[in-house]
Protein backbone atom coordinates (compact mmCIF):
# COMPACT_ATOMS: atom_id res chain seq x y z
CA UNK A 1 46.73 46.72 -23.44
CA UNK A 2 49.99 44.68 -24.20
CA UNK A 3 49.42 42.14 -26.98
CA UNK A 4 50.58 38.85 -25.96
CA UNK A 5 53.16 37.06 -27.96
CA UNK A 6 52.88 33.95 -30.22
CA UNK A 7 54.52 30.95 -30.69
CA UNK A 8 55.36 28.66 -33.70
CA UNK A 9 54.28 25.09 -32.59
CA UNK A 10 57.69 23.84 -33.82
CA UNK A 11 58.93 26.32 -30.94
CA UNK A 12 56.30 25.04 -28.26
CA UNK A 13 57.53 21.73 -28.82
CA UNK A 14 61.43 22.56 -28.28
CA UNK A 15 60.41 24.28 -25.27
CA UNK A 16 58.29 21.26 -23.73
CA UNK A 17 60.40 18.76 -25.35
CA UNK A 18 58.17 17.32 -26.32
CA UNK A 19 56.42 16.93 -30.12
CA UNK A 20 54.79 18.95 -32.65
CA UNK A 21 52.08 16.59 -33.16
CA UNK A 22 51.66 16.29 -29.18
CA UNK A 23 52.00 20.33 -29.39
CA UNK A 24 48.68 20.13 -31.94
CA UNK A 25 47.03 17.53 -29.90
CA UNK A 26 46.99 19.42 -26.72
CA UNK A 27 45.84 22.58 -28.93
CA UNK A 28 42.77 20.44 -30.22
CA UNK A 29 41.80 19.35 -27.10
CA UNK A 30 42.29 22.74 -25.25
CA UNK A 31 45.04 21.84 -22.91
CA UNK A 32 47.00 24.54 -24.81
CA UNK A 33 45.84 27.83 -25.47
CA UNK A 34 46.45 29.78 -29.03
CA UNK A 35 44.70 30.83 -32.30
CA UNK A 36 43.91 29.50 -35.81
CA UNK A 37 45.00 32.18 -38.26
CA UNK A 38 44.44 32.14 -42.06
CA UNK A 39 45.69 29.18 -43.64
CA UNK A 40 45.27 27.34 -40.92
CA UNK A 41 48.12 27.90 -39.15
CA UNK A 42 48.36 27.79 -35.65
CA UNK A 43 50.05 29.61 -32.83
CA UNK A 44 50.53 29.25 -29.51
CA UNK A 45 49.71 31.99 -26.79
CA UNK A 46 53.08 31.92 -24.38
CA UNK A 47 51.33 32.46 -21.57
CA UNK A 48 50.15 29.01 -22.36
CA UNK A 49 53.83 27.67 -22.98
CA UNK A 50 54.35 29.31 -19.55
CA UNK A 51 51.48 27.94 -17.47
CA UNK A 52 52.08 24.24 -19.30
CA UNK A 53 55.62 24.08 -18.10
CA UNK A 54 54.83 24.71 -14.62
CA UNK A 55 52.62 22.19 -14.93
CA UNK A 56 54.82 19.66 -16.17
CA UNK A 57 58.62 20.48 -14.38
């Protein structure tokens, strides 16, 4: 099984065009899909990215 790619959220939001603090809002309220790793950092699954910009364009 393939392991799916992750994204920066400063990458999500260049992609959207949209923000990195509208990038972390949508990943708090589960309208984008990713992980918390250590730290707290968080990253983006691209699948998400993907299925987000068909929804929006």
């Amino acid at each position: 099984m393939a392991q799916e790619r992750l994204i920066r959220p400063r990458e999500v939001a260049h992609r959207l065009a949209v923000s990195r603090s509208t990038v972390y809002r949508w990943f708090w309220e589960g309208k984008l899909k990713g992980v918390k790793i250590t730290g707290g950092t968080v990253r983006i699954l691209e699948s998400a990215v993907r299925d987000k910009m068909a929804e929006v364009y």
